[in-house]
PDB file of N, CA and C in Angstrom:
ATOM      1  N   UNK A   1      19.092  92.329 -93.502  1.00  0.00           N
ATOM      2  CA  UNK A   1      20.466  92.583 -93.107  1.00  0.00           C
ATOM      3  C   UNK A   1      21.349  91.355 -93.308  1.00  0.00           C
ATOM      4  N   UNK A   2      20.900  90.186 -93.079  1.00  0.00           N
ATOM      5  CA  UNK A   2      21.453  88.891 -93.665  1.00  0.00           C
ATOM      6  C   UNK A   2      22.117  89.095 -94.798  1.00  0.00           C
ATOM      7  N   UNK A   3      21.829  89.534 -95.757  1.00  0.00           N
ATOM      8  CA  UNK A   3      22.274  89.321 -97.187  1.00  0.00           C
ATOM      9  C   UNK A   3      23.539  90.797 -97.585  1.00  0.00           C
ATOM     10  N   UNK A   4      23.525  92.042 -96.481  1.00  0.00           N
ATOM     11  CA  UNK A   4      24.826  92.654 -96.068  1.00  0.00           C
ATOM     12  C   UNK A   4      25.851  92.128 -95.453  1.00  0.00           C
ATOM     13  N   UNK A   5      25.564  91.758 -94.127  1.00  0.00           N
ATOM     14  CA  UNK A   5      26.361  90.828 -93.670  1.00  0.00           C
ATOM     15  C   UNK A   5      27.376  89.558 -94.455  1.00  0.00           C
ATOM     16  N   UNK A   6      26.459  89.143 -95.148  1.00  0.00           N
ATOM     17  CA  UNK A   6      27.040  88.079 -95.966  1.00  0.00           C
ATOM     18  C   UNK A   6      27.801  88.634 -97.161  1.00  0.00           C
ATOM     19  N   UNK A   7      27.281  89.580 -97.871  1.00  0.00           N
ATOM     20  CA  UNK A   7      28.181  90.173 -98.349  1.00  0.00           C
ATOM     21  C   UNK A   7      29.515  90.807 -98.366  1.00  0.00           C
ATOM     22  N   UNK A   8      29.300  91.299 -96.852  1.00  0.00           N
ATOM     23  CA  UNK A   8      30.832  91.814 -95.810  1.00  0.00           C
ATOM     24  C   UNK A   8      31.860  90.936 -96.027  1.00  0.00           C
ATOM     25  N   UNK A   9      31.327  89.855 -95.655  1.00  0.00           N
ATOM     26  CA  UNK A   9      31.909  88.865 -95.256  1.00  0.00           C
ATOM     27  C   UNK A   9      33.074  88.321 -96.066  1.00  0.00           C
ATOM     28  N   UNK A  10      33.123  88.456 -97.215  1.00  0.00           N
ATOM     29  CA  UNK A  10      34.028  88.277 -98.059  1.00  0.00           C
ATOM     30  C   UNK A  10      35.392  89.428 -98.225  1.00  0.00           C
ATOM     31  N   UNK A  11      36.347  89.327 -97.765  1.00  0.00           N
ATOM     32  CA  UNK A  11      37.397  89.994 -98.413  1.00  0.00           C
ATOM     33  C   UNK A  11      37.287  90.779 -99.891  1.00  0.00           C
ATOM     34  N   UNK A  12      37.408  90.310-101.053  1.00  0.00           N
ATOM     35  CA  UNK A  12      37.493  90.519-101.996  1.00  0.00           C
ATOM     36  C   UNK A  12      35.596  91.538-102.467  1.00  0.00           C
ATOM     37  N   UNK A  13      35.228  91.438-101.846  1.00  0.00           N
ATOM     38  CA  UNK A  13      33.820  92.038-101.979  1.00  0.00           C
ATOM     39  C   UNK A  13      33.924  93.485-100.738  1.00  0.00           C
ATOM     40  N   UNK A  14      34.482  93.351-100.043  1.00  0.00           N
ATOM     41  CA  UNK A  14      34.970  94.549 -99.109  1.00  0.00           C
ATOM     42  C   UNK A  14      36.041  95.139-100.238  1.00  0.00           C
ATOM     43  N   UNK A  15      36.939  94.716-100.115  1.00  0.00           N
ATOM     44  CA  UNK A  15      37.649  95.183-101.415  1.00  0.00           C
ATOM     45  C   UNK A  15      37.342  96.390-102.847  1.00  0.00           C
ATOM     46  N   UNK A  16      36.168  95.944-103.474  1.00  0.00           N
ATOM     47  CA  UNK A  16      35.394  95.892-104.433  1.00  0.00           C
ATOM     48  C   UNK A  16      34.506  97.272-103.922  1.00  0.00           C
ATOM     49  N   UNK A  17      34.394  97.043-102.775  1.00  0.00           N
ATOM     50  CA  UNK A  17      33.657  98.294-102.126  1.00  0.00           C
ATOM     51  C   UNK A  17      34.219  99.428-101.684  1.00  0.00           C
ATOM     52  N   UNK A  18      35.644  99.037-101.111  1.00  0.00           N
ATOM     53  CA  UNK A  18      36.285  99.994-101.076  1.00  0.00           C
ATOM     54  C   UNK A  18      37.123 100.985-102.112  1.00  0.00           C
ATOM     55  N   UNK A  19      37.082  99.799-103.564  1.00  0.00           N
ATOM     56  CA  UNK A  19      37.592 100.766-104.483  1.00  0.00           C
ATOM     57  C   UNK A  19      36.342 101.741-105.199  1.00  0.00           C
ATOM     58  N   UNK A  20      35.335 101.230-104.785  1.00  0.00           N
ATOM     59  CA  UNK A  20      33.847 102.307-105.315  1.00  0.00           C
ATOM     60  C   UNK A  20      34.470 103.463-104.382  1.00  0.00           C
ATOM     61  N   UNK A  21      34.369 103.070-103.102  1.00  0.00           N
ATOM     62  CA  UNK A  21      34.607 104.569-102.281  1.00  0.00           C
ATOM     63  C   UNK A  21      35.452 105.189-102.548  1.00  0.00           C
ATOM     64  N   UNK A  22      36.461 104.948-102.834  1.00  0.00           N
ATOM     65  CA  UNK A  22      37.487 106.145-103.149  1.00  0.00           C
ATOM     66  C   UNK A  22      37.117 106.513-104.602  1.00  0.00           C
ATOM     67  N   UNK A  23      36.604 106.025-105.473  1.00  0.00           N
ATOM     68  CA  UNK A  23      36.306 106.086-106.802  1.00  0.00           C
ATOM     69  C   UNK A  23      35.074 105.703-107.270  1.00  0.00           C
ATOM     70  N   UNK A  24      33.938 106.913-107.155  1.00  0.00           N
ATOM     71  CA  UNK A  24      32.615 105.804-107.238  1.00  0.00           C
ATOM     72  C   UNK A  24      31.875 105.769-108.791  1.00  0.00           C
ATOM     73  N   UNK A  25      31.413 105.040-109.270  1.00  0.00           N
ATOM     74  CA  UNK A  25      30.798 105.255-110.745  1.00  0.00           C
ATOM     75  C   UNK A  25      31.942 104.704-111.741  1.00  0.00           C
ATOM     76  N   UNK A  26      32.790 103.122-111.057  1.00  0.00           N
ATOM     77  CA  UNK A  26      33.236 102.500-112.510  1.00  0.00           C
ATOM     78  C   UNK A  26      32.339 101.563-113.267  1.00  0.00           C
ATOM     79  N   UNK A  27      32.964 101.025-114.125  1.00  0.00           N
ATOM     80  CA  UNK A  27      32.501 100.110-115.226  1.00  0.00           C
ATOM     81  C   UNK A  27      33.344  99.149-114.424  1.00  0.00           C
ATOM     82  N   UNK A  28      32.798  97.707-115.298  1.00  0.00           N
ATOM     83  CA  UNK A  28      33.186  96.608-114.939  1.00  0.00           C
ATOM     84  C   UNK A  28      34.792  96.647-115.240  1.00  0.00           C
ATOM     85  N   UNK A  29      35.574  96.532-116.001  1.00  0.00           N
ATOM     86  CA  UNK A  29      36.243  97.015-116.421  1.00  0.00           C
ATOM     87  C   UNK A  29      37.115  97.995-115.921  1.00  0.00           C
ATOM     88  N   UNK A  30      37.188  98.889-115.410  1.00  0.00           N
ATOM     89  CA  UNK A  30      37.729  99.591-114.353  1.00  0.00           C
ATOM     90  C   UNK A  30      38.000  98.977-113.186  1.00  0.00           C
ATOM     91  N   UNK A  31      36.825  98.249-112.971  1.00  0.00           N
ATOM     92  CA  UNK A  31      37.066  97.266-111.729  1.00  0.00           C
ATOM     93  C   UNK A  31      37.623  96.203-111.481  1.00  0.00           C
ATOM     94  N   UNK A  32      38.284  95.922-112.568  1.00  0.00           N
ATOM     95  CA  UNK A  32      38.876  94.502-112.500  1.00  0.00           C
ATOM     96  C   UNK A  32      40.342  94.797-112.479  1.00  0.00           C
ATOM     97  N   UNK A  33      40.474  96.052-113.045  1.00  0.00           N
ATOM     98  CA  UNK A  33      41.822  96.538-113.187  1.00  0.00           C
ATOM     99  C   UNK A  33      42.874  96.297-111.767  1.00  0.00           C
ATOM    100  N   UNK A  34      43.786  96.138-111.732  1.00  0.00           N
ATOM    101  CA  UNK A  34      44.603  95.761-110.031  1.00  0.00           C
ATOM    102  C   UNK A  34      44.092  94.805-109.529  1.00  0.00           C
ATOM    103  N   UNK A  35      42.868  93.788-109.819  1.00  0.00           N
ATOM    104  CA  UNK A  35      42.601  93.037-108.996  1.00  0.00           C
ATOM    105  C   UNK A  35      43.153  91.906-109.288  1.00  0.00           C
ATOM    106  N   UNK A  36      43.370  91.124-108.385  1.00  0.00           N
ATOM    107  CA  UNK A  36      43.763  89.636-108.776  1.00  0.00           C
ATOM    108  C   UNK A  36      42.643  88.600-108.953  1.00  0.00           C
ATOM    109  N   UNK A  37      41.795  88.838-109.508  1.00  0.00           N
ATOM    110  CA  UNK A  37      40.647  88.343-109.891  1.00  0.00           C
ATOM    111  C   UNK A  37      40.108  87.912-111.317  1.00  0.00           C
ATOM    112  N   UNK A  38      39.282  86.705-111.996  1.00  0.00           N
ATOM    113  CA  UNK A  38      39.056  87.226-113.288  1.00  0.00           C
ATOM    114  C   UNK A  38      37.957  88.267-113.524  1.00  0.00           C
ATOM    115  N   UNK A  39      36.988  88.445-114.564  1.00  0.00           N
ATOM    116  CA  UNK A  39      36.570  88.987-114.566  1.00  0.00           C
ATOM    117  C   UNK A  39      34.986  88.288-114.303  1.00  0.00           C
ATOM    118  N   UNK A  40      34.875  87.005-114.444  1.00  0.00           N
ATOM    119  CA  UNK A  40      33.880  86.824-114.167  1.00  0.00           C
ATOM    120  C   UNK A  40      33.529  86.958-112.708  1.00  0.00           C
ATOM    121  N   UNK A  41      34.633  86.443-111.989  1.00  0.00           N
ATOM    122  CA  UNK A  41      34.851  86.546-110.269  1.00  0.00           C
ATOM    123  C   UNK A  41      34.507  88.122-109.856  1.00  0.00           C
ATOM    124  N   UNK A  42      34.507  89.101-110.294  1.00  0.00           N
ATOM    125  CA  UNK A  42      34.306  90.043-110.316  1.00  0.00           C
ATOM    126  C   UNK A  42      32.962  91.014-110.618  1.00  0.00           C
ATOM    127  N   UNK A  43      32.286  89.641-111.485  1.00  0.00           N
ATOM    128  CA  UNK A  43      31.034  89.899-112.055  1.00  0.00           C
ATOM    129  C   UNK A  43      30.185  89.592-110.902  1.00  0.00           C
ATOM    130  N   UNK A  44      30.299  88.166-110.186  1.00  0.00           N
ATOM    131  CA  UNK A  44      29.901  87.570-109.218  1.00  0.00           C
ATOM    132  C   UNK A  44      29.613  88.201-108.027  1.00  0.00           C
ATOM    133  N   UNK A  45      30.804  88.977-107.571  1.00  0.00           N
ATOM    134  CA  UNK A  45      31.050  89.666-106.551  1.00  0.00           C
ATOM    135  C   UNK A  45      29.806  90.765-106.354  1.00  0.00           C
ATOM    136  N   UNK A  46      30.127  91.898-107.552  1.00  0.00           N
ATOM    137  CA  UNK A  46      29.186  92.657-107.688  1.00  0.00           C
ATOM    138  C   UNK A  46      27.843  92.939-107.619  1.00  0.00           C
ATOM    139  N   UNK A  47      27.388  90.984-108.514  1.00  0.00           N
ATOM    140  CA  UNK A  47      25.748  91.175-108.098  1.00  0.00           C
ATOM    141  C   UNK A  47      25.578  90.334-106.707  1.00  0.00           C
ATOM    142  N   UNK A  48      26.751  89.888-106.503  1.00  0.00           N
ATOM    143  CA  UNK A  48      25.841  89.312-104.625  1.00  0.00           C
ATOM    144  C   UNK A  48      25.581  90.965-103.720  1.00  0.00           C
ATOM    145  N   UNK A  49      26.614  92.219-104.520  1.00  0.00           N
ATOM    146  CA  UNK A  49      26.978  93.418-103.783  1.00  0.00           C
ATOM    147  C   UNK A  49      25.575  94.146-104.294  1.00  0.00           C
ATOM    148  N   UNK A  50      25.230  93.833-104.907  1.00  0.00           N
ATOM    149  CA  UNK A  50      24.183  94.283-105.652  1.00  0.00           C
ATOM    150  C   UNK A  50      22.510  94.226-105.241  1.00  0.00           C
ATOM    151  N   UNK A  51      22.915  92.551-104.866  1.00  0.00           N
ATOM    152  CA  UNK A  51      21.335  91.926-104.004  1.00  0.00           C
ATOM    153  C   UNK A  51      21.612  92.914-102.741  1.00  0.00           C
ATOM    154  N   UNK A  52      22.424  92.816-101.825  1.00  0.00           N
ATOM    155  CA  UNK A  52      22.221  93.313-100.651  1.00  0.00           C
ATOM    156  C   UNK A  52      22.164  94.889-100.723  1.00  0.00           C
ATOM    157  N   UNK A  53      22.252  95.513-102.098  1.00  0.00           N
ATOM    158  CA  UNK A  53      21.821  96.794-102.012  1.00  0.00           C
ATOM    159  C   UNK A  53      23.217  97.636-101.655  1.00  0.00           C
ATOM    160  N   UNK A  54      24.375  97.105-101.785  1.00  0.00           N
ATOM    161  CA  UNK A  54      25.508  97.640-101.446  1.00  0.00           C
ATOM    162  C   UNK A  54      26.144  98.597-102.469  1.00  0.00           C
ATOM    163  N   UNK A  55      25.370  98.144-103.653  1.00  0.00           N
ATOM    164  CA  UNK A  55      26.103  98.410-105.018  1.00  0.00           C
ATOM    165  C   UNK A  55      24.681  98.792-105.880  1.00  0.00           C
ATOM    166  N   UNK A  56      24.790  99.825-106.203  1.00  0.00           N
ATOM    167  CA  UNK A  56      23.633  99.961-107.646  1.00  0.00           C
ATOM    168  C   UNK A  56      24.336 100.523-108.469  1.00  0.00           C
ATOM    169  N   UNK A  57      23.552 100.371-109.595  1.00  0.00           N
ATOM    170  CA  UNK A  57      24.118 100.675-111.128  1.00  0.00           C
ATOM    171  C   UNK A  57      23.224 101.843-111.951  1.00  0.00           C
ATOM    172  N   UNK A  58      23.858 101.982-113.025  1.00  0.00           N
ATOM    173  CA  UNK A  58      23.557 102.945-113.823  1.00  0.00           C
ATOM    174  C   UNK A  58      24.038 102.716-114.915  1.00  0.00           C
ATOM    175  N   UNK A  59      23.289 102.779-116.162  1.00  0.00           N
ATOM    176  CA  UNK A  59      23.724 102.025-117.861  1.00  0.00           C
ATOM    177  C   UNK A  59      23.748 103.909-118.201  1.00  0.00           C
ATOM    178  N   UNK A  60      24.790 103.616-118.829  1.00  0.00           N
ATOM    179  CA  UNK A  60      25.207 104.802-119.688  1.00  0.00           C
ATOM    180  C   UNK A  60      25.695 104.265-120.734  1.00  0.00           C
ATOM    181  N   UNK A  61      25.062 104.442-122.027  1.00  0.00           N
ATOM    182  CA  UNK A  61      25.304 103.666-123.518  1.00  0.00           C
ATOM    183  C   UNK A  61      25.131 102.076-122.778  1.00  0.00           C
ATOM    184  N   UNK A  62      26.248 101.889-123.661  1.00  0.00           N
ATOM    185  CA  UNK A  62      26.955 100.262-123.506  1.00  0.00           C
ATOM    186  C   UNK A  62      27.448 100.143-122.087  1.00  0.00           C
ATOM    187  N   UNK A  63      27.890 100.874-121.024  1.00  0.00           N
ATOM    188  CA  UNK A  63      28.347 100.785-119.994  1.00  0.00           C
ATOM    189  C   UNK A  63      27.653 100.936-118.711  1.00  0.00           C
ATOM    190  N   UNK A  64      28.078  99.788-118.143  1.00  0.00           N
ATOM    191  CA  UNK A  64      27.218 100.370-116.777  1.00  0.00           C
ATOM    192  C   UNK A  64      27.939 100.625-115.262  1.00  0.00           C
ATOM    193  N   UNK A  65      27.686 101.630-115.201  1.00  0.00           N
ATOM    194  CA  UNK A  65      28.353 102.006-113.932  1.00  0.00           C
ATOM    195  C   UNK A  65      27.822 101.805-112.399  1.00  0.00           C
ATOM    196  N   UNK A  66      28.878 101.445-111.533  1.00  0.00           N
ATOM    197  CA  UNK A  66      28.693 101.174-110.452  1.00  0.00           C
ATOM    198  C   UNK A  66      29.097 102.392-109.315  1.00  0.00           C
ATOM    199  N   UNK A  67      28.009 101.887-108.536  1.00  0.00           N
ATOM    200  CA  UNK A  67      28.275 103.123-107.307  1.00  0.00           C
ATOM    201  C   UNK A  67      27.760 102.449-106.092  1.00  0.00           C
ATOM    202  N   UNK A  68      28.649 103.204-104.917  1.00  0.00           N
ATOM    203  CA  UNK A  68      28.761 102.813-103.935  1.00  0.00           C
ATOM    204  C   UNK A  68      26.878 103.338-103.134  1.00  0.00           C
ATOM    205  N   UNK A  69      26.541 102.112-102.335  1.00  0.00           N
ATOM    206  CA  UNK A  69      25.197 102.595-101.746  1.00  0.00           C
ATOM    207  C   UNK A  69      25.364 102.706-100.064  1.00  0.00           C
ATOM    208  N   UNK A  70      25.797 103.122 -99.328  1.00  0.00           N
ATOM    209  CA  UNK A  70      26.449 103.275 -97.874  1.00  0.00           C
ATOM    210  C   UNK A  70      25.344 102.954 -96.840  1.00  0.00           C
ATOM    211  N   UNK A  71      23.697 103.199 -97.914  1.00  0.00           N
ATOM    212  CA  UNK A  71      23.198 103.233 -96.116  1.00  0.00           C
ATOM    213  C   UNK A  71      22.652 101.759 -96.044  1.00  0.00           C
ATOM    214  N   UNK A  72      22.944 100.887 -96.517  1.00  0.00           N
ATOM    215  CA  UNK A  72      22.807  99.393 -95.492  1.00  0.00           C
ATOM    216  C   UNK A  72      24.171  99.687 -94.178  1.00  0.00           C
ATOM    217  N   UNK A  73      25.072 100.026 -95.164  1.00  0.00           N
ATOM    218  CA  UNK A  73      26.246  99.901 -93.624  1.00  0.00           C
ATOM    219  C   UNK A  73      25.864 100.942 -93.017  1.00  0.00           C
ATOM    220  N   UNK A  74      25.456 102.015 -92.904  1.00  0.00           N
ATOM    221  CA  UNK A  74      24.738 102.998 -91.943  1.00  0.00           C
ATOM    222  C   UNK A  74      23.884 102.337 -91.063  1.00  0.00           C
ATOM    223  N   UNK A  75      22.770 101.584 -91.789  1.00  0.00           N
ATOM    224  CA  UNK A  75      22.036 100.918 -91.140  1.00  0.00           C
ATOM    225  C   UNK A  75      22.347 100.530 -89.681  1.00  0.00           C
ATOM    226  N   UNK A  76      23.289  99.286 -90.400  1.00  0.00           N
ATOM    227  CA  UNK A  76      24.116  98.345 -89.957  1.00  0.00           C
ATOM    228  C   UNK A  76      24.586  99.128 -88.400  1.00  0.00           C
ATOM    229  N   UNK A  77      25.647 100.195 -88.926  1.00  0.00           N
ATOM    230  CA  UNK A  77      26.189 100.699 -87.606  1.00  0.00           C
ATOM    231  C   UNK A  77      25.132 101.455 -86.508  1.00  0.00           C
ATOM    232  N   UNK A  78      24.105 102.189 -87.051  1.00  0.00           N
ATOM    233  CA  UNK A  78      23.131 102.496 -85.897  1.00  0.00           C
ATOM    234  C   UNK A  78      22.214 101.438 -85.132  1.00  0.00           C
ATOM    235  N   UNK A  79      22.273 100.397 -85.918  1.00  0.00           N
ATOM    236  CA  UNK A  79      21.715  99.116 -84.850  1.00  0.00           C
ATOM    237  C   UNK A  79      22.214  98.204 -84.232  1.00  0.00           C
ATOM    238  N   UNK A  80      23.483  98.484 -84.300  1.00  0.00           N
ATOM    239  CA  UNK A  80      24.418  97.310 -83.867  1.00  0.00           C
ATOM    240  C   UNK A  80      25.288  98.246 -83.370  1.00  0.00           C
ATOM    241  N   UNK A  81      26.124  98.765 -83.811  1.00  0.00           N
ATOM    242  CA  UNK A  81      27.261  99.684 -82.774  1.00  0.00           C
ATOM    243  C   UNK A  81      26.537 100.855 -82.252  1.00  0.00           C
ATOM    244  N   UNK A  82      25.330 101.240 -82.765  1.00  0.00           N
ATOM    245  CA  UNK A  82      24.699 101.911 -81.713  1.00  0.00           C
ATOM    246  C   UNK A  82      24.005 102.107 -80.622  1.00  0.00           C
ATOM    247  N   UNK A  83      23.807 100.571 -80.168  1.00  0.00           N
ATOM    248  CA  UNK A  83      23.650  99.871 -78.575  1.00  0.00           C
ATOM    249  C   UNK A  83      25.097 100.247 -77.880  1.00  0.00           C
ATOM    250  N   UNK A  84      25.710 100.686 -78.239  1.00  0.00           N
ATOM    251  CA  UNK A  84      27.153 100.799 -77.434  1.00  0.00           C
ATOM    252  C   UNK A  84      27.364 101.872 -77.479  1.00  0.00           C
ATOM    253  N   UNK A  85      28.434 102.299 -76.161  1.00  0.00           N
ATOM    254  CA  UNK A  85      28.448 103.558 -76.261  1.00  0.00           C
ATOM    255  C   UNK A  85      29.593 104.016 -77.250  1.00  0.00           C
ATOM    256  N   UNK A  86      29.260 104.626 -77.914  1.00  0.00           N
ATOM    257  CA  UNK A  86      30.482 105.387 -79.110  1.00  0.00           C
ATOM    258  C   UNK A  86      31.521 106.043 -78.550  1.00  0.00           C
ATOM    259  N   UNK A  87      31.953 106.714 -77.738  1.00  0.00           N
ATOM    260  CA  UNK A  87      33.444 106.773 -77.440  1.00  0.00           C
ATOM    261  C   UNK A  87      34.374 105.531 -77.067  1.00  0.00           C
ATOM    262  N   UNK A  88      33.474 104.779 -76.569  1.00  0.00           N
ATOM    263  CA  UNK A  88      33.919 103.459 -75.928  1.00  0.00           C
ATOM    264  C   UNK A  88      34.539 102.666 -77.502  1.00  0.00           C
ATOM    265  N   UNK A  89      33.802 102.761 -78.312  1.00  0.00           N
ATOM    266  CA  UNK A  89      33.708 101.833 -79.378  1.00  0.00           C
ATOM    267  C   UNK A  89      34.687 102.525 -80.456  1.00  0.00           C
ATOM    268  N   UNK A  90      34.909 104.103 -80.305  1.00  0.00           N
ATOM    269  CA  UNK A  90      35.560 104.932 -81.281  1.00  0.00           C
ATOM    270  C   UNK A  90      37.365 104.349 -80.681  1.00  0.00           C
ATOM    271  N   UNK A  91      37.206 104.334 -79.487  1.00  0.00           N
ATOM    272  CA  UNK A  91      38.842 104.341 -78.284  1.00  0.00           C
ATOM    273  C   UNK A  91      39.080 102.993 -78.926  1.00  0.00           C
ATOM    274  N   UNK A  92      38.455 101.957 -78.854  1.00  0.00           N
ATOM    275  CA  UNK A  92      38.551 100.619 -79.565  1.00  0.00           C
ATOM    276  C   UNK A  92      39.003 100.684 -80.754  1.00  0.00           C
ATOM    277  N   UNK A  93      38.634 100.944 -81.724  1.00  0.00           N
ATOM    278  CA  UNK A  93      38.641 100.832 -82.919  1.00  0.00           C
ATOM    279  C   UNK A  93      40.271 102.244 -82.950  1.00  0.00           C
ATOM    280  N   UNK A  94      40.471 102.686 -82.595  1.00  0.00           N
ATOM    281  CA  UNK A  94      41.629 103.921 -82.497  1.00  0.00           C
ATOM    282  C   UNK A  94      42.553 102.734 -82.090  1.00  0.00           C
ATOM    283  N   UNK A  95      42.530 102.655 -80.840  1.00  0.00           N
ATOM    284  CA  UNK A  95      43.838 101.189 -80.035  1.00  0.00           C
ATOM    285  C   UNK A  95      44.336 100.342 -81.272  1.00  0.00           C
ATOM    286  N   UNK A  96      43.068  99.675 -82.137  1.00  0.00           N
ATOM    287  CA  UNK A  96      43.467  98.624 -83.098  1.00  0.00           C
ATOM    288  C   UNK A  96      44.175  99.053 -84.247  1.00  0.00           C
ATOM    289  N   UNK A  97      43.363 100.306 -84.269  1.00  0.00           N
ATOM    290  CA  UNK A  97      44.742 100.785 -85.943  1.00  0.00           C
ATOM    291  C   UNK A  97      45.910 101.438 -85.457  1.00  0.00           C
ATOM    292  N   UNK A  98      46.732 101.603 -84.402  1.00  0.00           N
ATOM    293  CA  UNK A  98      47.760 101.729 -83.788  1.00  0.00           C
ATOM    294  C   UNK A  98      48.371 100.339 -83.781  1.00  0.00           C
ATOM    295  N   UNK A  99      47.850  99.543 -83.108  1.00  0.00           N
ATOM    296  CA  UNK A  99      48.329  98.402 -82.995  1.00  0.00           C
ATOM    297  C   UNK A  99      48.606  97.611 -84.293  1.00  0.00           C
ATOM    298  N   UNK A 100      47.347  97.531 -84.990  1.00  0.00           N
ATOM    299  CA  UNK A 100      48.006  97.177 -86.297  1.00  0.00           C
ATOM    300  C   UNK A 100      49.182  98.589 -87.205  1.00  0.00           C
ATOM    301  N   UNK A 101      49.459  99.424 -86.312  1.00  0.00           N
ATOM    302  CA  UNK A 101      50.465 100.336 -87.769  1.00  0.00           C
ATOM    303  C   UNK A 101      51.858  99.856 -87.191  1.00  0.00           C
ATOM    304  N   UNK A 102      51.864  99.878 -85.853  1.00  0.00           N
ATOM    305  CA  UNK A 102      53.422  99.175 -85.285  1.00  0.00           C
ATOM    306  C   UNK A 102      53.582  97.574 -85.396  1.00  0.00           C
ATOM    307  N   UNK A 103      52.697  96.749 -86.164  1.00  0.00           N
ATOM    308  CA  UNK A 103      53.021  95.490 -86.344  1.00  0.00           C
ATOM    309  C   UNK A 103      53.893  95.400 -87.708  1.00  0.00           C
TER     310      UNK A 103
END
């Protein structure tokens, strides 16, 4: 779990993950597109996303596509936010994206 975590941890690698989720199975190339990143920074990103199992691939021809892998963060949330009680933790997390939409 070390090597998710650490992966999280980065902005631009959350980022990277979140454009798989809404869009899963790009090329490198696709992915660099909108980012303010080069492309090697991007390359980087991917295989640290990659070690922790966040990210796997798939070569089609010349291209290889990326896709989103969810259950480390599944993991993640049944061992760690699942010591807590979940309405408690759902009311939390509700309060904060209110609070952040009127800032």
């Amino acid at each position: 779990m070390d090597k998710v975590f650490k992966a999280l941890a980065d902005a631009s690698r959350r980022k990277l993950l979140d454009r798989l989720h809404a869009e899963n199975g790009q090329t490198l190339n696709e992915l660099c597109q909108r980012l303010d990143m080069t492309r090697q920074a991007v390359s980087k990103h991917l295989a640290l996303l990659e070690d922790a199992n966040l990210v796997a691939t798939v070569r089609r021809g010349r291209e290889k596509l990326h896709y989103l892998n969810p259950v480390p963060i599944n993991e993640i949330a049944e061992r760690w936010i699942g010591k807590y009680e979940r309405p408690q933790v759902q009311a939390l997390a509700e309060l904060k994206r209110n609070l952040e939409k009127s800032s």
